[in-house]
C-alpha atoms as a PDB file:
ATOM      1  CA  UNK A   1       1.359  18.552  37.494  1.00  0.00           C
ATOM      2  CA  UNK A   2       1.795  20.555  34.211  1.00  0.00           C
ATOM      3  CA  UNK A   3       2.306  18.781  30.850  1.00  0.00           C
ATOM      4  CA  UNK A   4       5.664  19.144  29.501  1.00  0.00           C
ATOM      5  CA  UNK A   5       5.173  20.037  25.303  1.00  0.00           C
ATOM      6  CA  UNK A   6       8.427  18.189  24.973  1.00  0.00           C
ATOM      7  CA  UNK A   7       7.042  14.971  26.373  1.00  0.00           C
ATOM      8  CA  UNK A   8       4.133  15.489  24.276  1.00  0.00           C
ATOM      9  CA  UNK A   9       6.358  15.851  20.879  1.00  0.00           C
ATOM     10  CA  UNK A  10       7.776  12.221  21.801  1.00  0.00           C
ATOM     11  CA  UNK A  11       4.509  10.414  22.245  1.00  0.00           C
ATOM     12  CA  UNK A  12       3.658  12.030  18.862  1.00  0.00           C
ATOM     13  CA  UNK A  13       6.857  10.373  17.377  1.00  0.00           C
ATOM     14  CA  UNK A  14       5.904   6.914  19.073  1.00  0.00           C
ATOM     15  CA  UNK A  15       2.554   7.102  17.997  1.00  0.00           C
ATOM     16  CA  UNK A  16       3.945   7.569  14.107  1.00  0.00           C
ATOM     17  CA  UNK A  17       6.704   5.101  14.148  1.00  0.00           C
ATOM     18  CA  UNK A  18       4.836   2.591  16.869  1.00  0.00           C
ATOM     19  CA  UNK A  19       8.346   1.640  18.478  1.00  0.00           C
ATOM     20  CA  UNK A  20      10.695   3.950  21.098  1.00  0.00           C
ATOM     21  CA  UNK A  21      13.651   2.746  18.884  1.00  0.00           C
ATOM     22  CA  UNK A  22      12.220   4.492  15.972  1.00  0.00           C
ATOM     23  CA  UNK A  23      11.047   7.403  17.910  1.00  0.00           C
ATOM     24  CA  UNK A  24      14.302   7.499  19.379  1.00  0.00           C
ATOM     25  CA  UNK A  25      16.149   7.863  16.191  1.00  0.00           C
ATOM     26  CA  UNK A  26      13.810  10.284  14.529  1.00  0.00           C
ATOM     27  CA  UNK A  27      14.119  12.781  17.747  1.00  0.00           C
ATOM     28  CA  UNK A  28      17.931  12.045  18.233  1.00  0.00           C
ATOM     29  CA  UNK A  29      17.224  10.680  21.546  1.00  0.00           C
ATOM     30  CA  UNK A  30      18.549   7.315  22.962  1.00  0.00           C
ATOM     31  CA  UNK A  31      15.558   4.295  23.758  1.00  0.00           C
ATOM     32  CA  UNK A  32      15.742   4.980  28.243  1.00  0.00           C
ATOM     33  CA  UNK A  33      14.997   8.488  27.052  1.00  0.00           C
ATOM     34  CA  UNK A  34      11.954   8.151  25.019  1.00  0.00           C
ATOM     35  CA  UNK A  35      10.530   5.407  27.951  1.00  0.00           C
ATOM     36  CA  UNK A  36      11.051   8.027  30.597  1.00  0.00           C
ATOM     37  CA  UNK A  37       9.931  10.808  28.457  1.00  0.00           C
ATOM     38  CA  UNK A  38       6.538   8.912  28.482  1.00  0.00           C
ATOM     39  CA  UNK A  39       6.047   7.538  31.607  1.00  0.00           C
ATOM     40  CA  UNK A  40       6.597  11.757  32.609  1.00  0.00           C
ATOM     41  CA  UNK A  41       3.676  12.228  30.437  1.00  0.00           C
ATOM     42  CA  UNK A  42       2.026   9.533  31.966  1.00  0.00           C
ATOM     43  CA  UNK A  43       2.523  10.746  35.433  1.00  0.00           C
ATOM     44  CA  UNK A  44       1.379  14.170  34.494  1.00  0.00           C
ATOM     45  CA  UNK A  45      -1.747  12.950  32.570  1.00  0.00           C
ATOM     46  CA  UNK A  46      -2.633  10.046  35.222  1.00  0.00           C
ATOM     47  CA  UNK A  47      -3.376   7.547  32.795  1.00  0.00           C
ATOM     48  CA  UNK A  48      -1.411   5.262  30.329  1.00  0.00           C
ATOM     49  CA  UNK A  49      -0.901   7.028  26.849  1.00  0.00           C
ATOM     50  CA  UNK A  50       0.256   3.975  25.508  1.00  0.00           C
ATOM     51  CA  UNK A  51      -0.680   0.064  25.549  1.00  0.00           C
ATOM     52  CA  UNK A  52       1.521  -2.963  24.045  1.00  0.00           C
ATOM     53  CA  UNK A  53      -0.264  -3.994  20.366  1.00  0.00           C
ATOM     54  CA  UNK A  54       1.167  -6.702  18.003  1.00  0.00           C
ATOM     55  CA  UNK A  55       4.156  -5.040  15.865  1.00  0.00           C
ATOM     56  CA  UNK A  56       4.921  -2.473  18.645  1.00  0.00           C
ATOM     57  CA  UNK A  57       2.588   0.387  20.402  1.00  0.00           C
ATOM     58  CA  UNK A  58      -0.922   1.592  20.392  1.00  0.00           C
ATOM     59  CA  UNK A  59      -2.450   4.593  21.396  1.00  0.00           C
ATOM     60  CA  UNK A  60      -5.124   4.765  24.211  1.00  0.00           C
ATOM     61  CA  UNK A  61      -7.680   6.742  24.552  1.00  0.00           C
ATOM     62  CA  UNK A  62      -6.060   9.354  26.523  1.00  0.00           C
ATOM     63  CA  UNK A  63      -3.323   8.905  24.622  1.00  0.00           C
ATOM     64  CA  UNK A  64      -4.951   9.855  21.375  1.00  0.00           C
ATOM     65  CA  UNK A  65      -6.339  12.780  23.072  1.00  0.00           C
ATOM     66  CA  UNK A  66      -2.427  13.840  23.954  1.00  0.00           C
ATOM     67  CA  UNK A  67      -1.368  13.401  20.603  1.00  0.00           C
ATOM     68  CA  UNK A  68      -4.095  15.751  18.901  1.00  0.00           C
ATOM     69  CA  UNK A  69      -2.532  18.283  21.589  1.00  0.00           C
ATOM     70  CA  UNK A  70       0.491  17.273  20.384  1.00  0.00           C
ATOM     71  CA  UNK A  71      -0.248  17.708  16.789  1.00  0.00           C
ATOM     72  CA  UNK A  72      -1.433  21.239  18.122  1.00  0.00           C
ATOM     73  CA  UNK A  73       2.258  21.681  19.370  1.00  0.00           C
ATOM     74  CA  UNK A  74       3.883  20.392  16.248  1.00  0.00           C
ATOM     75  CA  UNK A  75       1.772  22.968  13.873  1.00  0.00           C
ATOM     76  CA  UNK A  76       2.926  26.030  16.101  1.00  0.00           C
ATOM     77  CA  UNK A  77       6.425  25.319  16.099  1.00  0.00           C
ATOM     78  CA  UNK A  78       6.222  24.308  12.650  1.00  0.00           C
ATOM     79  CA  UNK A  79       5.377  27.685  11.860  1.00  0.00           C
ATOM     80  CA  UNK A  80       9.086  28.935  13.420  1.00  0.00           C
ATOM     81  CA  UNK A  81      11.769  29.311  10.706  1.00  0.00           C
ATOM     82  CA  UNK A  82      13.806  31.603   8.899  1.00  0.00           C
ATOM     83  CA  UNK A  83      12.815  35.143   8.182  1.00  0.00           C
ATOM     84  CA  UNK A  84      10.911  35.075   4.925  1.00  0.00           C
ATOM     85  CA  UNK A  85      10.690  31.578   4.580  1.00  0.00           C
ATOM     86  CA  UNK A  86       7.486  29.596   4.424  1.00  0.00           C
ATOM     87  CA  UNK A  87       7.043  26.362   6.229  1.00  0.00           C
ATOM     88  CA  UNK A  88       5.599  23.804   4.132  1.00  0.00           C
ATOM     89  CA  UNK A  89       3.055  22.084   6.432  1.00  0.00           C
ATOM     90  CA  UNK A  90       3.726  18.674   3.783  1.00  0.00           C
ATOM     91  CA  UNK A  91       6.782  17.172   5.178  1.00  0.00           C
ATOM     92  CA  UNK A  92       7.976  13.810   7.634  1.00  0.00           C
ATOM     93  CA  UNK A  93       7.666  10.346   7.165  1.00  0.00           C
ATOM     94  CA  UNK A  94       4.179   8.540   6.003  1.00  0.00           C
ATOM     95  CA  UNK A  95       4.535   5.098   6.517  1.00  0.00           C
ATOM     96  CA  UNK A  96       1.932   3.205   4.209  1.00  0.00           C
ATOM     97  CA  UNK A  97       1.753  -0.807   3.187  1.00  0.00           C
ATOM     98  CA  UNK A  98       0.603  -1.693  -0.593  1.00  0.00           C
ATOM     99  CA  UNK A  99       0.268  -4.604  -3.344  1.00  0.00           C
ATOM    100  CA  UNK A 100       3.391  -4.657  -5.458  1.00  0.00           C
ATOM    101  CA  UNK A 101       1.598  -3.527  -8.544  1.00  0.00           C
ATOM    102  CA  UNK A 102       0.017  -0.854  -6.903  1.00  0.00           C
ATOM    103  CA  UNK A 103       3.285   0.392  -5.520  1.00  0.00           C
ATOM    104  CA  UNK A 104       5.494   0.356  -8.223  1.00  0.00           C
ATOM    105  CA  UNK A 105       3.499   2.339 -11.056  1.00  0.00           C
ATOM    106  CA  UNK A 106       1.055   4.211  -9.083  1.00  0.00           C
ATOM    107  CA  UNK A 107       2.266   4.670  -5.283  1.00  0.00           C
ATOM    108  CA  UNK A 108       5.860   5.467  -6.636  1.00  0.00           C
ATOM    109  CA  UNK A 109       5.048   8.245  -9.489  1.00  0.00           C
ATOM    110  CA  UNK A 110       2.270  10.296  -7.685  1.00  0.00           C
ATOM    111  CA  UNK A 111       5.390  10.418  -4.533  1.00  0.00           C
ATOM    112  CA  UNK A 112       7.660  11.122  -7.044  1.00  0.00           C
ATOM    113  CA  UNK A 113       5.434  13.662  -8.595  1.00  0.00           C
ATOM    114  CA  UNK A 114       4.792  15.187  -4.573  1.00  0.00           C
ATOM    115  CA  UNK A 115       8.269  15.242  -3.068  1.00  0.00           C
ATOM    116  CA  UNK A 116       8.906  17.723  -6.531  1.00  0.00           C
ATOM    117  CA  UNK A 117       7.344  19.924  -4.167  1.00  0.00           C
ATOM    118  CA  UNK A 118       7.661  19.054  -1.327  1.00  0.00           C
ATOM    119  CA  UNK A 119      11.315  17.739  -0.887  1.00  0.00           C
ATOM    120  CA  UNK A 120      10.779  17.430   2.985  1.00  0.00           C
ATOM    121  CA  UNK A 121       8.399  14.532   2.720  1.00  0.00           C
ATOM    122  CA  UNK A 122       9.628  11.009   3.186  1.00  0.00           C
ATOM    123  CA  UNK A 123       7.670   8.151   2.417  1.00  0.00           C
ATOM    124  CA  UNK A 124       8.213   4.750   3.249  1.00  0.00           C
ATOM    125  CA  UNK A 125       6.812   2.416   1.232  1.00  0.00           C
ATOM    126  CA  UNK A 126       6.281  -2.137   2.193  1.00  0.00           C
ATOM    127  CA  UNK A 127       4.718  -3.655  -0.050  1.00  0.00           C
ATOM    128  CA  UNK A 128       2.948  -7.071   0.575  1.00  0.00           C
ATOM    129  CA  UNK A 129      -0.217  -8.192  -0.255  1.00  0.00           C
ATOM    130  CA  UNK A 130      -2.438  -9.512   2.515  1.00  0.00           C
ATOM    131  CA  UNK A 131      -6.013  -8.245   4.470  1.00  0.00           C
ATOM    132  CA  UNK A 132      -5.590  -4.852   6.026  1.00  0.00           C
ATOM    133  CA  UNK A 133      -4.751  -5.079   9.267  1.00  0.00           C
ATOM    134  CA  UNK A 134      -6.703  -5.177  12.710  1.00  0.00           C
ATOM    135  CA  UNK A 135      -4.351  -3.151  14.555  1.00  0.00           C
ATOM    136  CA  UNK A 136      -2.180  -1.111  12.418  1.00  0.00           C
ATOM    137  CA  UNK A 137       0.852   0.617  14.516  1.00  0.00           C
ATOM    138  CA  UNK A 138       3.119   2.397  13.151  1.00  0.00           C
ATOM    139  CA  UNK A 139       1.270   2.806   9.453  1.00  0.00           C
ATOM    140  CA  UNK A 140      -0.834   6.034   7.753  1.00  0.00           C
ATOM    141  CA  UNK A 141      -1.758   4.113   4.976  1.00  0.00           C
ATOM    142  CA  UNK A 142      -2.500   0.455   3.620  1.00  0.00           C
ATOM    143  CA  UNK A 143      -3.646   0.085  -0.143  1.00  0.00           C
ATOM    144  CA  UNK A 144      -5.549  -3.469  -0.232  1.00  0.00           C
ATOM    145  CA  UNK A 145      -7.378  -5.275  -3.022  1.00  0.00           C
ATOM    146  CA  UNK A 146     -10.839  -6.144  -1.923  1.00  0.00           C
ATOM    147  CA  UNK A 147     -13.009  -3.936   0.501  1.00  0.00           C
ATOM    148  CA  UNK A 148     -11.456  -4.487   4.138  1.00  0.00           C
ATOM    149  CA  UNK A 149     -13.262  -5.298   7.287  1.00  0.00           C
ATOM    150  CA  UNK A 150     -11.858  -2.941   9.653  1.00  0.00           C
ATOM    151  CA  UNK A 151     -12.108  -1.099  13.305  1.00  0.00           C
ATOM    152  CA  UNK A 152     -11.092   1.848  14.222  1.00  0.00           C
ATOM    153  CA  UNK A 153      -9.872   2.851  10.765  1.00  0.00           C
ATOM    154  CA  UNK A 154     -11.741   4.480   7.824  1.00  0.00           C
ATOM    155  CA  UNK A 155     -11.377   2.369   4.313  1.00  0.00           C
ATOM    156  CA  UNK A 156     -11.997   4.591   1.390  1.00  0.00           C
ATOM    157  CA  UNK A 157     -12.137   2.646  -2.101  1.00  0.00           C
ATOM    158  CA  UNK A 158      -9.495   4.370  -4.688  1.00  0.00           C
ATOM    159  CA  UNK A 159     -10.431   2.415  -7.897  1.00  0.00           C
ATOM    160  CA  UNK A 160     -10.701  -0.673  -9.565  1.00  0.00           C
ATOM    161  CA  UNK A 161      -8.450  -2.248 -12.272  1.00  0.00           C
ATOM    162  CA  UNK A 162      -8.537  -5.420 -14.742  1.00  0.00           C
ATOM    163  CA  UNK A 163      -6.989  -9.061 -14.521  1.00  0.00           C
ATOM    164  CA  UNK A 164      -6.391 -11.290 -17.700  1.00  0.00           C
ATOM    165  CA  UNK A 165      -4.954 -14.174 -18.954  1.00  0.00           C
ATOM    166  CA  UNK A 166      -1.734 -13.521 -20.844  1.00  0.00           C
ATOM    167  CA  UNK A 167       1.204 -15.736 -22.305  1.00  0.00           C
ATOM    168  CA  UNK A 168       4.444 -14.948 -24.298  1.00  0.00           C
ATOM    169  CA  UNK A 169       4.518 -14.795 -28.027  1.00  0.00           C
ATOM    170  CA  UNK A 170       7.070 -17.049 -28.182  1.00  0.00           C
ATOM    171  CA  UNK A 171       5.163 -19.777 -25.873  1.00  0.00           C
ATOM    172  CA  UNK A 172       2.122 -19.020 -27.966  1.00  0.00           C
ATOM    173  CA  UNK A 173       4.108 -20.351 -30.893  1.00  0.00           C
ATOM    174  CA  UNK A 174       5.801 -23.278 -28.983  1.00  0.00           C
ATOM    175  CA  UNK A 175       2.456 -24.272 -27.963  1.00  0.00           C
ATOM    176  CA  UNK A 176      -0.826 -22.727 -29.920  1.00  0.00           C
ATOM    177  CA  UNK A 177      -2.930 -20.134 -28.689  1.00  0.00           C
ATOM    178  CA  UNK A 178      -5.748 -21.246 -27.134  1.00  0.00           C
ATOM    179  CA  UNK A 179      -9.167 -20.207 -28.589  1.00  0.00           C
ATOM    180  CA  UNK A 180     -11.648 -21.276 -25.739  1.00  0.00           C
ATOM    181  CA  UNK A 181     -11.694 -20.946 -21.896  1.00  0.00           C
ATOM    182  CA  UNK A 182     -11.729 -24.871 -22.225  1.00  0.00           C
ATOM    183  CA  UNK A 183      -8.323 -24.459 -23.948  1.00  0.00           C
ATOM    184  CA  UNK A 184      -6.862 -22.328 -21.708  1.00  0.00           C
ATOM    185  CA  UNK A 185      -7.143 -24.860 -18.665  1.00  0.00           C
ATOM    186  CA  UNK A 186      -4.918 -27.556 -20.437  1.00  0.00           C
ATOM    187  CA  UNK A 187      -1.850 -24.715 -19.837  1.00  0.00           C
ATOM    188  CA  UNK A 188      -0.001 -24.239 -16.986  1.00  0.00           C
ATOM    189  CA  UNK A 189      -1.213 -21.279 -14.703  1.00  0.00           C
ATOM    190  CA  UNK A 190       1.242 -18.715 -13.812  1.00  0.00           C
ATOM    191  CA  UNK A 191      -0.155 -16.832 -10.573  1.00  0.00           C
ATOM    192  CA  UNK A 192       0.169 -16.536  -6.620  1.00  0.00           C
ATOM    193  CA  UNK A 193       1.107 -19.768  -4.352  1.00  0.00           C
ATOM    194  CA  UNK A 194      -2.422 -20.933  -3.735  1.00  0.00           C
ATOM    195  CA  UNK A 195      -1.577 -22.149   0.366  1.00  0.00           C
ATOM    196  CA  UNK A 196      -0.015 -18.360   1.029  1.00  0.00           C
ATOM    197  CA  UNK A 197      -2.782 -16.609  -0.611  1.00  0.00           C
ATOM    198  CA  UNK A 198      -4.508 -14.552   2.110  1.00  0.00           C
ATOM    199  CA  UNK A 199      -6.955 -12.223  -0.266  1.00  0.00           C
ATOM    200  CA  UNK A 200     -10.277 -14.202  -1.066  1.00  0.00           C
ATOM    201  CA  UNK A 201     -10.716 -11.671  -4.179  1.00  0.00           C
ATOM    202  CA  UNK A 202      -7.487 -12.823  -5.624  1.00  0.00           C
ATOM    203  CA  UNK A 203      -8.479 -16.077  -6.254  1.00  0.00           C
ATOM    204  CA  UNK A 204     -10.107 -15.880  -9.329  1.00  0.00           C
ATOM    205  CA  UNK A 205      -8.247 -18.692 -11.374  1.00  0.00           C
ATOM    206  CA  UNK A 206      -9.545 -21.048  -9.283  1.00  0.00           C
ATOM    207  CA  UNK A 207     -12.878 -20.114 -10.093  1.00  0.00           C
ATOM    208  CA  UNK A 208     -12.368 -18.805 -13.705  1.00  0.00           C
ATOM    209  CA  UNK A 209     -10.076 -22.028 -15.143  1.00  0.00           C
ATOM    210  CA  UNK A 210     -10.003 -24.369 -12.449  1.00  0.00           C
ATOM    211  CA  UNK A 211      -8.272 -27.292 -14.116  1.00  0.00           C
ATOM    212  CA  UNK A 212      -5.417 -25.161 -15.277  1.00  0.00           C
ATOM    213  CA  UNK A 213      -2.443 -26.821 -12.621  1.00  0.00           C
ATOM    214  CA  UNK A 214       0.117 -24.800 -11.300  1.00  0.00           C
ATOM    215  CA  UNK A 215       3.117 -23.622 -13.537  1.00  0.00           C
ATOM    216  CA  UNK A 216       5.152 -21.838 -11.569  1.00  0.00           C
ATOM    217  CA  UNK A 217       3.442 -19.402  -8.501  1.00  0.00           C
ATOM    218  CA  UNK A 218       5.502 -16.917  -6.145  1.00  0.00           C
ATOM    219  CA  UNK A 219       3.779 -14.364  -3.930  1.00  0.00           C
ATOM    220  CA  UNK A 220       5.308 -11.432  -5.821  1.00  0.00           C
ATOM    221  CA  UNK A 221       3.566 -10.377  -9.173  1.00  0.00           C
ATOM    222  CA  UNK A 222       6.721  -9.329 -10.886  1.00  0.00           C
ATOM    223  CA  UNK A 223       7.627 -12.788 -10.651  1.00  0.00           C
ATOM    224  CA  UNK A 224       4.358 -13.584 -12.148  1.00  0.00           C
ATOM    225  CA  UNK A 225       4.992 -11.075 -14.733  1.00  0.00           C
ATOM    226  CA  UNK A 226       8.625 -12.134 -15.865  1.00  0.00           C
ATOM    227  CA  UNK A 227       7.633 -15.839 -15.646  1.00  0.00           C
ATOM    228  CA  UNK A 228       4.841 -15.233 -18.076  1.00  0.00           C
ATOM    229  CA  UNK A 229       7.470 -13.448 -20.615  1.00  0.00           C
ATOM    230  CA  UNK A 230       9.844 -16.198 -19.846  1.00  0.00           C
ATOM    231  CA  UNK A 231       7.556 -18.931 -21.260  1.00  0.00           C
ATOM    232  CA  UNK A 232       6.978 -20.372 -17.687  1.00  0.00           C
ATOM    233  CA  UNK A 233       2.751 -20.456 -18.602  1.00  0.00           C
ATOM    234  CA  UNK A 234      -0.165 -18.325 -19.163  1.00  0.00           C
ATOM    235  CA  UNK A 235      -0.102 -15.682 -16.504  1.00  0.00           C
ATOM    236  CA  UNK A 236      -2.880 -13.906 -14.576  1.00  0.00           C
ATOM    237  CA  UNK A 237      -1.388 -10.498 -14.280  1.00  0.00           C
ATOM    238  CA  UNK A 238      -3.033  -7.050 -14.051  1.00  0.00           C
ATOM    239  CA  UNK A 239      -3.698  -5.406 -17.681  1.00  0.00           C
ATOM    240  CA  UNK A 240      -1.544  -2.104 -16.152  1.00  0.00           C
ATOM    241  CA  UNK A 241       1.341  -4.359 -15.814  1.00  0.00           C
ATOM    242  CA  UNK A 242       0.623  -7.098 -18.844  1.00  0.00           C
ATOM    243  CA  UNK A 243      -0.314  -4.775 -21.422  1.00  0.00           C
ATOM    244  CA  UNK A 244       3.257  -2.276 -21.077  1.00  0.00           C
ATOM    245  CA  UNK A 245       4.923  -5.636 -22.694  1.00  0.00           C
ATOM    246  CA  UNK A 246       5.054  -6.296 -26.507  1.00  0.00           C
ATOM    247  CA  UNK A 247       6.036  -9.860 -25.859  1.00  0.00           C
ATOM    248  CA  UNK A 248       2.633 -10.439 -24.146  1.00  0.00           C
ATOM    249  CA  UNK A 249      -0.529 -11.467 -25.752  1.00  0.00           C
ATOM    250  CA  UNK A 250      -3.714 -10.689 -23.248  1.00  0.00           C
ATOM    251  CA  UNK A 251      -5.982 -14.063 -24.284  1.00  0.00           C
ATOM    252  CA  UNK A 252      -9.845 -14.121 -24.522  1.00  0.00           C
ATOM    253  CA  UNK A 253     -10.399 -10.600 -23.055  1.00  0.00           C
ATOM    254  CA  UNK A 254     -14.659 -11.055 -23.318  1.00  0.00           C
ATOM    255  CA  UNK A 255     -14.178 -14.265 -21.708  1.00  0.00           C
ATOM    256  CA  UNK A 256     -11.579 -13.528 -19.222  1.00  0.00           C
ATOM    257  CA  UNK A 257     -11.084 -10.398 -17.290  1.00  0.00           C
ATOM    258  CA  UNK A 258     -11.282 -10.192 -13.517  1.00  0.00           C
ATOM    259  CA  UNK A 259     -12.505  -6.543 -12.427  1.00  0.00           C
ATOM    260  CA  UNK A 260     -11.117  -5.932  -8.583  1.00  0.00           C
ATOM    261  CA  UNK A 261     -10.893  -3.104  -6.251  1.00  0.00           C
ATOM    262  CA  UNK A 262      -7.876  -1.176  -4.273  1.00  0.00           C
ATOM    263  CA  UNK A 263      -9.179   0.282  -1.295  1.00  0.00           C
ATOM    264  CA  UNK A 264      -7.035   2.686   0.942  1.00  0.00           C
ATOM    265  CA  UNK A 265      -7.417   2.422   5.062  1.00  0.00           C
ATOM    266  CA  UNK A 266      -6.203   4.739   7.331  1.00  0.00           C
ATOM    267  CA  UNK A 267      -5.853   5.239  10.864  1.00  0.00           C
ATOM    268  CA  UNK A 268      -8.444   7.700  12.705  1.00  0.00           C
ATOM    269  CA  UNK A 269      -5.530  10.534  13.178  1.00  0.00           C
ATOM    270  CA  UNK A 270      -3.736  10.062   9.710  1.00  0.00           C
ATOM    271  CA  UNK A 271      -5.795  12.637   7.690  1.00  0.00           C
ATOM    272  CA  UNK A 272      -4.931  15.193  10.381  1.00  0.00           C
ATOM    273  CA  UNK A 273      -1.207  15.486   9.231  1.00  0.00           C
ATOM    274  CA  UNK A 274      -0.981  17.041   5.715  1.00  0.00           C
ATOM    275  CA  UNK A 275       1.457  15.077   4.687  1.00  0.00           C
ATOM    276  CA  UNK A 276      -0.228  12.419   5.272  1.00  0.00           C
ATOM    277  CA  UNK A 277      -3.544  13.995   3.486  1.00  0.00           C
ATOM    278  CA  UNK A 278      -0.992  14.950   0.927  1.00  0.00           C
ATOM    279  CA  UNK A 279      -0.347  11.801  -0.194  1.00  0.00           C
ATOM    280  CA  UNK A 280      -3.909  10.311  -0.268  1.00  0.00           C
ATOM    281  CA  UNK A 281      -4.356  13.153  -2.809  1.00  0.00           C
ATOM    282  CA  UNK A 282      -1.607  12.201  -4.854  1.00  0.00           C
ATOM    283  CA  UNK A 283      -2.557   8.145  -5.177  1.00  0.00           C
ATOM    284  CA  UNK A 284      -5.889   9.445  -5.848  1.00  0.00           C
ATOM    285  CA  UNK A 285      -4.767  11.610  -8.513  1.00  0.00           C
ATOM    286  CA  UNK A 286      -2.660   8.966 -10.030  1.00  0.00           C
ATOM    287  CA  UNK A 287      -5.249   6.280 -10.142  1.00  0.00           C
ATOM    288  CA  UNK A 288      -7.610   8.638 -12.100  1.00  0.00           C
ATOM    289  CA  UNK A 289      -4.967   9.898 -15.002  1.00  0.00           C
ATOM    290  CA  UNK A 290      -4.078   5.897 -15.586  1.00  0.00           C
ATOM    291  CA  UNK A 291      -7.706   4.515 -15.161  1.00  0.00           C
ATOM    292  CA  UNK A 292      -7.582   3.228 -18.501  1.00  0.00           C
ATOM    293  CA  UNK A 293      -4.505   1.540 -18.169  1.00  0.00           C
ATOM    294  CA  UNK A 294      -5.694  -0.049 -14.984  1.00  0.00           C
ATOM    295  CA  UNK A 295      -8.752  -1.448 -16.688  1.00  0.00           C
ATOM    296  CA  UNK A 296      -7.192  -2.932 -18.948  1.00  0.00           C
ATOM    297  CA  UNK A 297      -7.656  -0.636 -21.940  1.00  0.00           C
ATOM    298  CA  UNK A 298      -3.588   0.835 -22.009  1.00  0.00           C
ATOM    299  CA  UNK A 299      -3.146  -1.085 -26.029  1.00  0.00           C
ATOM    300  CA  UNK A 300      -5.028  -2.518 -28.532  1.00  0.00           C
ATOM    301  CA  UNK A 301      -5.555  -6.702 -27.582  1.00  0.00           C
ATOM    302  CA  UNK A 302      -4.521  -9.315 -29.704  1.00  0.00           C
ATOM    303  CA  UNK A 303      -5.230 -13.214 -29.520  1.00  0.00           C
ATOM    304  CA  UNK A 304      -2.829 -13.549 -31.728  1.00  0.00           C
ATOM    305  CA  UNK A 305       1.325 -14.323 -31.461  1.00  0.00           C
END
């Protein structure tokens, strides 16, 4: 039975998305559609292209053959547009998972920077933080802090940057600055909730000041961030984000200062789609222009309120 390049195309779109809903919508199609579309392929192919995965579908082996044929299909028609007009390979939706930090002043601006030139690239961004993921359906990308243990996938490191200590000006007056690490633990810790902290590298204070007590903790670091300038404690934030506030005074930066890693992971076929390699180039590109800033070295340091 011959292949039909049509049911090819919507394998490719489950493959990207993971679900036949999202497929569905991206191709204009209805759910039944997409689920008979593949179980055609199947039919032609003799073999499952597709197997049930935690958070929606994975590929099989024969399936990720079909897609690279697929991909193959995509690129020629890709090529079919208006007289005179170039088709700009860097375009679609790249799905990719990230810290907050990370997201907001480096995964946002190099996009930004991109889709200036590329306006037919989409990119959805979650952001969480958490160990990358075993099986990852539906994603091109996952920054993580900490190098990942992974199948399957290849984990490239992107960079490092700098945690400190750091605490309002105002609290600073309230309550003295401290001069010593021994100081520092009789203050209350600003930082991630300790029981829903699932990144060993990440826990740091616990190591560093481990009789500081819980302040106030939240599993998003802008929280951490605003409840430092609010007065709420002495805050382990990173330096990108601590040192862009005048309020904030980074404390005992010799003594102090936490030097992690963001590593990227991507699935097998994600560096096959240029949009996809597209946007690895631009994180990359981003993290090197602000890699003093992400080691802490953005201002001039000050112990002082």
């Amino acid at each position: 039975m011959n292949t039909n390049p049509d049911d090819l195309l919507v394998l490719l779109a489950v493959s990207r998305s993971a679900k036949f809903t999202t497929a569905a919508q991206a191709l204009g199609l209805n759910h039944t559609t997409v689920s008979r579309r593949i179980a055609a392929l199947e039919k032609a192919l003799g073999g499952r292209v597709l197997a049930r995965a935690t958070g929606g579908w994975e590929l099989t082996e024969l399936g990720e053959q079909a897609v690279r044929v697929a991909e193959q299909v995509e690129e020629v028609l890709g090529t079919l547009g208006p007289a005179g007009k170039a088709h700009d390979p860097i375009a679609g939706v790249v799905r990719m998972t990230a810290t907050d930090g990370f997201s907001a002043y480096i995964a946002a601006p190099a996009v930004a920077r991109l889709r200036r030139e590329h306006p037919g690239l989409s990119v959805e961004v979650v952001t969480m933080t958490r160990r990358a993921l075993q099986q990852r359906s539906g994603l091109d990308i996952e920054v993580v802090v900490g190098e990942p243990q992974v199948h399957r996938a290849e984990a490239v490191r992107l960079g490092d940057y700098m945690l400190g200590m750091y605490a309002s000006r105002a609290y600073l007056a309230e309550h003295g600055t401290p001069a010593t690490v021994a100081e520092i633990n009789e203050h209350p810790l600003v930082y991630f909730v300790d029981s829903m902290l699932q990144v060993d590298d990440l826990d740091a204070p616990r190591r560093l000041v481990p009789a500081m007590r819980d302040g106030l903790t939240s599993t998003n670091v802008f929280v951490h961030v605003e409840a430092t300038r609010a007065g709420a404690g002495i805050g382990f934030l990173p330096c990108f984000m601590g040192d862009l506030h005048d309020d904030l005074v980074r404390l005992l930066p010799t003594e102090i200062a936490e030097l992690l890693p963001y590593w990227m992971v991507l699935r097998p076929d994600s560096l096959r789609r240029p949009a996809v390699a597209a946007v690895v180039g631009a994180l990359r590109e981003q993290m090197a222009a602000h890699h003093e800033a992400l080691m802490g070295r953005g201002k001039t340091s000050s112990s002082a309120p």
